[in-house]
N, C-alpha and C. Protein backbone atom coordinates (compact mmCIF):
# COMPACT_ATOMS: atom_id res chain seq x y z
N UNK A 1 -55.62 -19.28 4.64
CA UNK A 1 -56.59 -20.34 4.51
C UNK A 1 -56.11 -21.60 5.23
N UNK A 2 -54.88 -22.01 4.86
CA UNK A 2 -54.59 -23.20 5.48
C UNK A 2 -54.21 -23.17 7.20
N UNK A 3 -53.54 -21.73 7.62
CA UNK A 3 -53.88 -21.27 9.08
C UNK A 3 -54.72 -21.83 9.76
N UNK A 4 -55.85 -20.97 9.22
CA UNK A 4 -57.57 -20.85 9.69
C UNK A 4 -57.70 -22.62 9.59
N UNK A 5 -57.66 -23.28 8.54
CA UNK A 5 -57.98 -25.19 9.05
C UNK A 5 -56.88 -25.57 10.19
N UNK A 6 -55.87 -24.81 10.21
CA UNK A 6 -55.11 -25.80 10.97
C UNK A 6 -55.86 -25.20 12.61
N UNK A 7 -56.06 -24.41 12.52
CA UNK A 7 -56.92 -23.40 13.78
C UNK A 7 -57.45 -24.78 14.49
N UNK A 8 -58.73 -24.74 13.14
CA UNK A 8 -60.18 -25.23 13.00
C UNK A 8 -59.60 -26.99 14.39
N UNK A 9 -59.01 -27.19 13.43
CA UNK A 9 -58.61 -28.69 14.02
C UNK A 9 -57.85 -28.51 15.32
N UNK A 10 -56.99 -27.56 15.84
CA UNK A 10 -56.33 -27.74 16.32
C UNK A 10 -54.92 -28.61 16.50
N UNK A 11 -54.33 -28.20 14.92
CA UNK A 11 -53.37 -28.57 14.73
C UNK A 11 -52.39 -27.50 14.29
N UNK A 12 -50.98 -27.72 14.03
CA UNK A 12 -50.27 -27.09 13.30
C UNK A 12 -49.82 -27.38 12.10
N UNK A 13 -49.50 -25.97 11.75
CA UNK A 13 -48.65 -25.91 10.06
C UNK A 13 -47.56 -25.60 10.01
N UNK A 14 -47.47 -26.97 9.88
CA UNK A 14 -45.42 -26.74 9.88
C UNK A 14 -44.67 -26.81 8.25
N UNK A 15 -43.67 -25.89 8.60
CA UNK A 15 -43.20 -26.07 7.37
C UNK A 15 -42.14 -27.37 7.05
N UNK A 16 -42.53 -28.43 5.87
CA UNK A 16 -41.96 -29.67 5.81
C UNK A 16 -40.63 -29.48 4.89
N UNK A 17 -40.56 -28.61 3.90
CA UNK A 17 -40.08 -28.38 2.70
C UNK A 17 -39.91 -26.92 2.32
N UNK A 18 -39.21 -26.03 3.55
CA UNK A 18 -38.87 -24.36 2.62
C UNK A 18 -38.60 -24.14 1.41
N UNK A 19 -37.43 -25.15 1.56
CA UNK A 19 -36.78 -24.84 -0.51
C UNK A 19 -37.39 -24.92 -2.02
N UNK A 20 -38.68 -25.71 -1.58
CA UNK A 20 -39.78 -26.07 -2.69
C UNK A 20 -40.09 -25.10 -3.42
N UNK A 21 -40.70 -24.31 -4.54
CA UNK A 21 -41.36 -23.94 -5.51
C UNK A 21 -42.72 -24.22 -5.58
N UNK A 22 -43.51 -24.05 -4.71
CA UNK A 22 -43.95 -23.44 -3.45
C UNK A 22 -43.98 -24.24 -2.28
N UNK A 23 -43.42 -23.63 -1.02
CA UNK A 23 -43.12 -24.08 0.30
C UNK A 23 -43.83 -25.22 0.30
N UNK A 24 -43.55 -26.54 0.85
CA UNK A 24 -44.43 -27.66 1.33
C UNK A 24 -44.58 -27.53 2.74
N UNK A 25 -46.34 -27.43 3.35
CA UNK A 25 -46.84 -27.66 4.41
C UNK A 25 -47.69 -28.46 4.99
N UNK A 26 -47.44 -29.15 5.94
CA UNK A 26 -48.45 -29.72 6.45
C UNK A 26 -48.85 -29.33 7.55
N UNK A 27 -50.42 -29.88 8.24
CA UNK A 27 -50.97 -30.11 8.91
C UNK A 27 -50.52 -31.20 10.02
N UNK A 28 -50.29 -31.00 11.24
CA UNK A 28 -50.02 -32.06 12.03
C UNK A 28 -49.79 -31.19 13.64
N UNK A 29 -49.78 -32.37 13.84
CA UNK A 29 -49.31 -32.21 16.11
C UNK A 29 -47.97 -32.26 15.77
N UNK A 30 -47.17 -30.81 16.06
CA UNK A 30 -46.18 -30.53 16.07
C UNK A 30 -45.18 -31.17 17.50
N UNK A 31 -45.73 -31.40 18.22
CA UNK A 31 -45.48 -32.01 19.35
C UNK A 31 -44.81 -33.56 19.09
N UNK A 32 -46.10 -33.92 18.24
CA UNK A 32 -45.90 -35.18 17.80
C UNK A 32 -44.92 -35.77 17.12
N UNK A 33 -45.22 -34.55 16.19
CA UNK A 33 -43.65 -34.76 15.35
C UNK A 33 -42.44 -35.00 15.78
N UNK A 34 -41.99 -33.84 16.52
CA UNK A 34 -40.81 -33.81 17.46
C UNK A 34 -40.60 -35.47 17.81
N UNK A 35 -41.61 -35.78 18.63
CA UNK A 35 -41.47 -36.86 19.18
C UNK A 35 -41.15 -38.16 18.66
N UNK A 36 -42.04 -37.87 17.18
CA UNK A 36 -41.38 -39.36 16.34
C UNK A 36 -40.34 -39.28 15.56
N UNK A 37 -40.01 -38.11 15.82
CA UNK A 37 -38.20 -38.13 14.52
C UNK A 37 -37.13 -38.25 15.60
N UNK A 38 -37.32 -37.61 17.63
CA UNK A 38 -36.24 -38.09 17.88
C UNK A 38 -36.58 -39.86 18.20
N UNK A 39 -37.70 -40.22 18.15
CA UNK A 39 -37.80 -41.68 18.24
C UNK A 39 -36.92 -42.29 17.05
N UNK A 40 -37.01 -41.87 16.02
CA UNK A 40 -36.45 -42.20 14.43
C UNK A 40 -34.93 -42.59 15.41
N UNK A 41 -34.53 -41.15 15.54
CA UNK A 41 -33.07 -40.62 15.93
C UNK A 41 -32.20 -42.14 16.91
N UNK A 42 -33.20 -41.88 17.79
CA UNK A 42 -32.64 -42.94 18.71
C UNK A 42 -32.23 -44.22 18.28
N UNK A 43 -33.44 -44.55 17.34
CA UNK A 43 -33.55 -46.24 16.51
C UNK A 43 -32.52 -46.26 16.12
N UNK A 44 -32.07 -45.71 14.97
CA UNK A 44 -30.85 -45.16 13.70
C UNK A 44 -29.61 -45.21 15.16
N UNK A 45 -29.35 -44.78 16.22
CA UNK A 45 -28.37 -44.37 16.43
C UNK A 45 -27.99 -45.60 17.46
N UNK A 46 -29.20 -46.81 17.33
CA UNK A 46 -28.48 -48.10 18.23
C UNK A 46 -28.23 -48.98 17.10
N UNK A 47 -28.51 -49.06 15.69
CA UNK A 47 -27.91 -49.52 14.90
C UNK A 47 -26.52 -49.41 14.40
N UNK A 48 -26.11 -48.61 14.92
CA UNK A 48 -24.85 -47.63 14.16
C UNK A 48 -23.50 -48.24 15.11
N UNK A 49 -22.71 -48.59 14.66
CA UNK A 49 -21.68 -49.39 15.45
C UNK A 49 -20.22 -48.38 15.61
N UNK A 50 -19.92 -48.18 16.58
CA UNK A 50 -18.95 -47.08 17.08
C UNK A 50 -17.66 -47.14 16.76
N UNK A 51 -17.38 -46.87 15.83
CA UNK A 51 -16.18 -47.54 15.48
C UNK A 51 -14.89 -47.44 16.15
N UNK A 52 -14.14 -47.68 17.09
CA UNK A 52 -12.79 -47.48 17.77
C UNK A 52 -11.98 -48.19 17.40
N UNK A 53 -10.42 -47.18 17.54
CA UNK A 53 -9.03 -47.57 16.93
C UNK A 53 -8.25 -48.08 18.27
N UNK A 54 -7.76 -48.92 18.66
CA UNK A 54 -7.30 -49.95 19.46
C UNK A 54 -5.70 -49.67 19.15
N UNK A 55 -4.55 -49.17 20.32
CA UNK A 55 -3.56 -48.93 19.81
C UNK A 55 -2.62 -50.40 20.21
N UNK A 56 -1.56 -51.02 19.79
CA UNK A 56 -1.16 -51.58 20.16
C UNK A 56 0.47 -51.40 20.18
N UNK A 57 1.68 -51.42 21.21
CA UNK A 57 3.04 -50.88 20.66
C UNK A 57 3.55 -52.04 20.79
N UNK A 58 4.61 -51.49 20.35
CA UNK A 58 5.88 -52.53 20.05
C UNK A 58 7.50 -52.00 20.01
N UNK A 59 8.47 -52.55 20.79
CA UNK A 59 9.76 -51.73 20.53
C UNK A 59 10.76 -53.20 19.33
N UNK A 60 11.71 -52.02 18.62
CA UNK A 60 12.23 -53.05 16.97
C UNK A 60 12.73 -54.01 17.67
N UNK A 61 13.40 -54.54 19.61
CA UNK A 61 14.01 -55.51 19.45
C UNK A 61 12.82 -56.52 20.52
N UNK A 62 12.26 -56.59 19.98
CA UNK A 62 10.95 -57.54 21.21
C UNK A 62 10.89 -58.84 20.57
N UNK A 63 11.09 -59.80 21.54
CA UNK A 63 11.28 -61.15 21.02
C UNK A 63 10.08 -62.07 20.50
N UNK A 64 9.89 -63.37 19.98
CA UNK A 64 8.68 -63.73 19.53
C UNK A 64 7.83 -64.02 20.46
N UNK A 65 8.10 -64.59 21.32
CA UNK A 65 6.90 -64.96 22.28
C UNK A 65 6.03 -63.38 22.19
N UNK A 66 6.25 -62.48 22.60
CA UNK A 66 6.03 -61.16 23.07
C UNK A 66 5.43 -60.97 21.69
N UNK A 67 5.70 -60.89 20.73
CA UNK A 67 5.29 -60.36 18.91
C UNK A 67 3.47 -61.56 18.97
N UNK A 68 4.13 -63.14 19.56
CA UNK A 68 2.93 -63.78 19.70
C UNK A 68 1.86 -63.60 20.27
N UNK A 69 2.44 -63.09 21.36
CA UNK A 69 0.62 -62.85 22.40
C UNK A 69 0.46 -61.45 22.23
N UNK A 70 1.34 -60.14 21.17
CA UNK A 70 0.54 -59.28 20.84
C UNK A 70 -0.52 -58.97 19.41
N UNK A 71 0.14 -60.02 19.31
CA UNK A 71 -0.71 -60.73 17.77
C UNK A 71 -1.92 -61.16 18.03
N UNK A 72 -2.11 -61.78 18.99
CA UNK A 72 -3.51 -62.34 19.93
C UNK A 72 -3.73 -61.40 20.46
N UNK A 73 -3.40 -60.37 20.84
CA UNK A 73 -4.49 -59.17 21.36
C UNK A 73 -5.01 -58.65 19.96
N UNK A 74 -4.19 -58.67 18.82
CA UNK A 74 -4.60 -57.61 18.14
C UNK A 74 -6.02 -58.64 17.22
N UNK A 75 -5.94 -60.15 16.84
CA UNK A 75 -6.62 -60.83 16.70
C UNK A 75 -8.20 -60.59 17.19
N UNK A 76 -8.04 -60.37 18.55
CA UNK A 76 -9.12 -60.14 18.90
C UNK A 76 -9.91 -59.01 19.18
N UNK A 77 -8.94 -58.02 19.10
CA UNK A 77 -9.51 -56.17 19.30
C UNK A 77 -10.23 -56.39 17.63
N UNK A 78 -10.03 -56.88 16.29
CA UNK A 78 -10.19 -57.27 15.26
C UNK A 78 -11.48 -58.24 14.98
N UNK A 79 -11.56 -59.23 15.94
CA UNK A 79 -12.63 -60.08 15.80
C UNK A 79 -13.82 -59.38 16.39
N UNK A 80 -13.71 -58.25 17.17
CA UNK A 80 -15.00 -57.49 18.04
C UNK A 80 -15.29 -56.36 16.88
N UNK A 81 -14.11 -56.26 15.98
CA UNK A 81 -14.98 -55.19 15.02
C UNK A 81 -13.98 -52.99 15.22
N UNK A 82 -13.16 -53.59 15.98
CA UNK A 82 -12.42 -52.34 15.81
C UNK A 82 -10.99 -52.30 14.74
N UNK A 83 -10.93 -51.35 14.97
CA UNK A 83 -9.73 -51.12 13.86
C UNK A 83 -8.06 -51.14 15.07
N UNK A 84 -7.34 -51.50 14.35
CA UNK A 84 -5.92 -51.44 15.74
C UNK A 84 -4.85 -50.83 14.98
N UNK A 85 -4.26 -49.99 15.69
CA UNK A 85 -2.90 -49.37 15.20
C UNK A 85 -2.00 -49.81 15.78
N UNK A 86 -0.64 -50.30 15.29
CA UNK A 86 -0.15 -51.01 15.53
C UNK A 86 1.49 -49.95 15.49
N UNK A 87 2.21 -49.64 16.07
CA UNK A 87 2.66 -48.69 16.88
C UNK A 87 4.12 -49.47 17.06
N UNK A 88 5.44 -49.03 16.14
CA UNK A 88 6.69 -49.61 16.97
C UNK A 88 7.44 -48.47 17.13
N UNK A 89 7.90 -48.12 18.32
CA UNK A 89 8.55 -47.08 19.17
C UNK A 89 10.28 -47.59 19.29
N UNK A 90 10.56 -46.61 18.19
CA UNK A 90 12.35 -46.33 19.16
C UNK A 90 12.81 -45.78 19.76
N UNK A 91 13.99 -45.95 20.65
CA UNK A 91 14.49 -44.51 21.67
C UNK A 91 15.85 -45.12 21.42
N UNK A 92 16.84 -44.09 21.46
CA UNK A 92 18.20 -44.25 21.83
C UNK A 92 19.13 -44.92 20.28
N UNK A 93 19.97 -46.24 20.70
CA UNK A 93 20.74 -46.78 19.59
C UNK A 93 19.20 -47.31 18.32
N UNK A 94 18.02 -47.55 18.80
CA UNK A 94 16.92 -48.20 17.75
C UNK A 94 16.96 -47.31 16.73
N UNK A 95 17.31 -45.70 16.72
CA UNK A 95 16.84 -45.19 15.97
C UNK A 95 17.93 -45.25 14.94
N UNK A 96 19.12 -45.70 15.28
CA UNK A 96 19.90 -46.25 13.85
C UNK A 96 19.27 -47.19 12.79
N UNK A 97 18.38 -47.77 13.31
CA UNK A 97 17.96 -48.78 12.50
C UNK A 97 16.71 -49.24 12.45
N UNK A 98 15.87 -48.01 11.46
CA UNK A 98 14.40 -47.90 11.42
C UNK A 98 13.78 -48.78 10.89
N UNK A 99 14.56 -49.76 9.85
CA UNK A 99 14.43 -50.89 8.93
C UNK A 99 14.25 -52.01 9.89
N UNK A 100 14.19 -51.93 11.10
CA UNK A 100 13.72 -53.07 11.59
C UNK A 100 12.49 -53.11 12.08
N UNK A 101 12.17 -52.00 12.24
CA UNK A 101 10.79 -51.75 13.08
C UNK A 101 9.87 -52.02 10.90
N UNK A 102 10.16 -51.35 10.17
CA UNK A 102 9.47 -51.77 9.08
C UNK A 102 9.11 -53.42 8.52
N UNK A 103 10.62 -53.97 9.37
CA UNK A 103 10.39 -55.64 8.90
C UNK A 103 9.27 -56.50 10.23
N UNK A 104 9.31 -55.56 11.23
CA UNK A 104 8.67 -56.00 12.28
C UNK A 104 7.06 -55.95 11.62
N UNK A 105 7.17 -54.50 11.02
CA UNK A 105 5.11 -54.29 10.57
C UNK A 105 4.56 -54.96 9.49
N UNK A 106 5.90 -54.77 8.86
CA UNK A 106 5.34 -56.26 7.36
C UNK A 106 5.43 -57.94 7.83
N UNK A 107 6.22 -58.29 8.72
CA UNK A 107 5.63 -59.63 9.05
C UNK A 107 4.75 -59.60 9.97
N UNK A 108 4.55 -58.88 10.66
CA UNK A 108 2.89 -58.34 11.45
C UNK A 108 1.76 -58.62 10.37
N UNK A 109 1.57 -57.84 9.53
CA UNK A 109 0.98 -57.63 8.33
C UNK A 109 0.30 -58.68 7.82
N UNK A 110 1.83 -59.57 7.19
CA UNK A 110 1.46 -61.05 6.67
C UNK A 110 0.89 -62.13 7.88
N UNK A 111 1.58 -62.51 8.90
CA UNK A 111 0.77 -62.61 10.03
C UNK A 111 -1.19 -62.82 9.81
N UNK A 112 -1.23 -61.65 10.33
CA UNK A 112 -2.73 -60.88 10.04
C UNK A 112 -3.62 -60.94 8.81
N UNK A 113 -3.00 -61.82 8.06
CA UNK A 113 -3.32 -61.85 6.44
C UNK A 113 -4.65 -61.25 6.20
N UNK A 114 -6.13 -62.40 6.89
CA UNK A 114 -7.05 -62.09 5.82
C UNK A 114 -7.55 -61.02 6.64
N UNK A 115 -7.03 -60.21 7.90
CA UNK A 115 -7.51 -58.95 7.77
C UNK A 115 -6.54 -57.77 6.84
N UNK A 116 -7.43 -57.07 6.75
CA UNK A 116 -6.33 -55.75 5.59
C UNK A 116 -5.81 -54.52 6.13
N UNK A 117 -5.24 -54.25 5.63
CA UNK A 117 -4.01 -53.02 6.31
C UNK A 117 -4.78 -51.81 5.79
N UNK A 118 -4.86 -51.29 6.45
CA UNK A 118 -6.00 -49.48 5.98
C UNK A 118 -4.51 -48.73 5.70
N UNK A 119 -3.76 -48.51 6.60
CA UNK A 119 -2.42 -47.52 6.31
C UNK A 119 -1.25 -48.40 5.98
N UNK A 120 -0.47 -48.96 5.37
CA UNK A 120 0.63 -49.83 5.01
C UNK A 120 2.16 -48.95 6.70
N UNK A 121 2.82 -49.53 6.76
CA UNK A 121 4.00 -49.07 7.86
C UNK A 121 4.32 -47.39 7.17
N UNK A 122 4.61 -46.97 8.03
CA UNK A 122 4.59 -45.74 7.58
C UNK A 122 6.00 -45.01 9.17
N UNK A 123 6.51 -44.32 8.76
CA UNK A 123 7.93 -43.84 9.37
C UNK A 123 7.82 -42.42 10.02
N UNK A 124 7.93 -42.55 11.13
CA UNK A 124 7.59 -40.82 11.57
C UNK A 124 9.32 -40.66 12.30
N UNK A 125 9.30 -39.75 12.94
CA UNK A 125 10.69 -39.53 13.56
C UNK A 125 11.20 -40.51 14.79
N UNK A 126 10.29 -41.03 15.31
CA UNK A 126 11.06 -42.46 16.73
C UNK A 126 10.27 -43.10 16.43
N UNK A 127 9.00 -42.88 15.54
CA UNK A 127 8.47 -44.62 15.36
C UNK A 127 7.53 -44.64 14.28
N UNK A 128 7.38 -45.98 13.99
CA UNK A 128 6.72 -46.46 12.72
C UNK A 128 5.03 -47.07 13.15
N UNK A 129 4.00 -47.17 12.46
CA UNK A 129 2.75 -46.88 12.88
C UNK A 129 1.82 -48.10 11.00
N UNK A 130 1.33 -48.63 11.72
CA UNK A 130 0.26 -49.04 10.53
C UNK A 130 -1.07 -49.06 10.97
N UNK A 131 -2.05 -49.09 10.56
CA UNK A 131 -3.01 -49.60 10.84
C UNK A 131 -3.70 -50.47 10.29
N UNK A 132 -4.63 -51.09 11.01
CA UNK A 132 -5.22 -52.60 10.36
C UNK A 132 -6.88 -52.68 10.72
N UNK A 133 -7.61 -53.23 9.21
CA UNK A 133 -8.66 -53.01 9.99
C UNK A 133 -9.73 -54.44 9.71
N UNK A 134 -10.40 -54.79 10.20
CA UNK A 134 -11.27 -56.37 9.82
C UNK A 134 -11.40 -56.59 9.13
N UNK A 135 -11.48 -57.84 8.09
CA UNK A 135 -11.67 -58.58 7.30
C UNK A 135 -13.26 -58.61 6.77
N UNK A 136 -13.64 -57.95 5.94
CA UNK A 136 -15.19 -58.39 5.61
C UNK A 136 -15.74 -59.61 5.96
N UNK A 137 -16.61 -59.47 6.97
CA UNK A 137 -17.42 -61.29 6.91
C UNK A 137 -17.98 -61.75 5.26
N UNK A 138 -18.10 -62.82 5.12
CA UNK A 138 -18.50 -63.77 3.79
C UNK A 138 -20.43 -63.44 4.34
N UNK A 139 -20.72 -62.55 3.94
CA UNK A 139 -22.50 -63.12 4.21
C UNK A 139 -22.95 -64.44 3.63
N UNK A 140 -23.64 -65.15 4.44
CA UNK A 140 -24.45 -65.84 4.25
C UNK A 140 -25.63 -65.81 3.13
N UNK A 141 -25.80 -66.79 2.33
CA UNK A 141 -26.79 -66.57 1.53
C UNK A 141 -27.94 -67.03 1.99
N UNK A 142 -29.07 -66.52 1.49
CA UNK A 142 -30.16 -66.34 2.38
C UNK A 142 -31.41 -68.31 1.62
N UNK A 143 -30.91 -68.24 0.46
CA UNK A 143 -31.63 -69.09 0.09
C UNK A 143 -30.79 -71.43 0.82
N UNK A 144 -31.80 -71.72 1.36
CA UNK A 144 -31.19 -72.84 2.06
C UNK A 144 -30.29 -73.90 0.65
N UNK A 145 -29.35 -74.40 1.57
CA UNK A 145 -28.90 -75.54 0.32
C UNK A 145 -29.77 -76.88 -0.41
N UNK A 146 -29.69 -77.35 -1.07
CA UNK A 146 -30.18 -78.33 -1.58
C UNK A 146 -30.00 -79.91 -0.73
């Protein structure tokens, strides 16, 4: 019965809902359809913000200037909305002394304050690794001040 109308009109019966207790169908330009869900698709998918991890390294004996202007890169890979891993690499005599590359990521860390640390320093076999990721913005309240 519902075939034969969709005939009649020259439309289709698509199925909206298989899993239902009994199937849900409608009537419609199947064509159409297609067309407005990948329209949906597209909308939804320029809202959606891409999230990328930004690596940044560091070796345990790098002096401050150098700790400063990688602090300002990482500032700003941060202010655009990505996340940064923050990466200190030893080779050779460094790896006697892994405790420095850990004091390097915790005053990094504090540094970086009101953004927050997603992974705290963490120790692999030649190098130590944190990651850091933006600071929630304060929204704005919508009602004006007095």
């Amino acid at each position: 019965m519902a075939l034969e109308a969709a005939r009649e009109r020259k439309l289709d019966l698509v199925e909206v809902n298989p899993t239902a207790n009994p199937p849900v169908c409608k009537l419609l330009d199947y064509g159409r359809f297609q067309f407005e869900q990948s329209k949906r698709q597209r909308e939804a998918s320029k809202s959606q913000k891409n999230l990328t991890v930004k690596e940044v390294r560091f070796r345990p004996n790098v002096g401050q200037h150098d700790v400063d202007t990688k602090e300002k890169a990482i500032r700003e890979f941060l202010a655009l909305g990505n996340k940064v891993k923050v990466v200190v690499r030893m080779r050779g005599r460094e790896l006697a002394h892994p405790e420095r590359a850990g004091l390097l990521l915790d005053a990094l860390a504090d540094r970086l304050k009101p953004h927050t640390v997603e992974r705290p320093p963490q120790a692999d076999a030649r190098s130590a690794t944190m990651i850091v990721t933006p600071a929630k913005t304060a929204k704005l309240s919508s009602t004006p001040e007095p």
